[in-house]
C-alpha atoms as a PDB file:
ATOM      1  CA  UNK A   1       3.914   5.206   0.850  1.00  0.00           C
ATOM      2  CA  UNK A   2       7.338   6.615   1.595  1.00  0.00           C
ATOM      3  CA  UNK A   3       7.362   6.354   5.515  1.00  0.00           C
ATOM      4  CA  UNK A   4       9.535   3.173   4.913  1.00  0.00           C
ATOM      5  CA  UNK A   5       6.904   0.502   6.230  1.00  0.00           C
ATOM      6  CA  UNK A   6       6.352  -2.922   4.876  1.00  0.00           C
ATOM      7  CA  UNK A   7       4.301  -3.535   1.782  1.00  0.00           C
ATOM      8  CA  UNK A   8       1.696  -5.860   4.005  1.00  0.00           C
ATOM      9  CA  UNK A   9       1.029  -2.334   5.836  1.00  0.00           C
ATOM     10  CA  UNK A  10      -0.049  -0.338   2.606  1.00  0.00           C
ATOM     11  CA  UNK A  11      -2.316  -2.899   1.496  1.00  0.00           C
ATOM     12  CA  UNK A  12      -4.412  -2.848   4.488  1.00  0.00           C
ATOM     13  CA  UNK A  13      -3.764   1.104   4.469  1.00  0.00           C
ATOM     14  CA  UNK A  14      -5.156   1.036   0.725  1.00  0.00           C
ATOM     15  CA  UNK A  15      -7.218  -1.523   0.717  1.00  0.00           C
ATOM     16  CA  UNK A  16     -10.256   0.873   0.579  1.00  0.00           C
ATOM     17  CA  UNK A  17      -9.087   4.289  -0.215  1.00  0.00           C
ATOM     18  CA  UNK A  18      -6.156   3.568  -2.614  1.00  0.00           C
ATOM     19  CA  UNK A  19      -6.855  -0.086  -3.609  1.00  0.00           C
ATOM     20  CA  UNK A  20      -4.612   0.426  -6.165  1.00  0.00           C
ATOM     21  CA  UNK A  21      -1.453   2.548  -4.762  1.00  0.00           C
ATOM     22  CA  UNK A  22      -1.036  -1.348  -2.909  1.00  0.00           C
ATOM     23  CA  UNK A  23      -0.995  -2.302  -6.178  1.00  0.00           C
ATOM     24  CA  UNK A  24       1.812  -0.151  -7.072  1.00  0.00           C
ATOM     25  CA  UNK A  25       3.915  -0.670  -4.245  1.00  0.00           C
ATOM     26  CA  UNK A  26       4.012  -4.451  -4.777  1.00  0.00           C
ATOM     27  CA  UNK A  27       5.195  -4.426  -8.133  1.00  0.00           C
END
């Protein structure tokens, strides 16, 4: 989350084990 990649990366990242840190990060 704070490694400074894009948002499209932590939704694929999170998309199973933290669905909604994605979530998060896109608001």
């Amino acid at each position: 989350c704070l490694d400074g990649s894009p948002p499209a990366y932590h939704i694929q990242r999170g998309y199973g084990s933290g669905s909604k840190n994605w979530l998060l990060h896109i608001e």
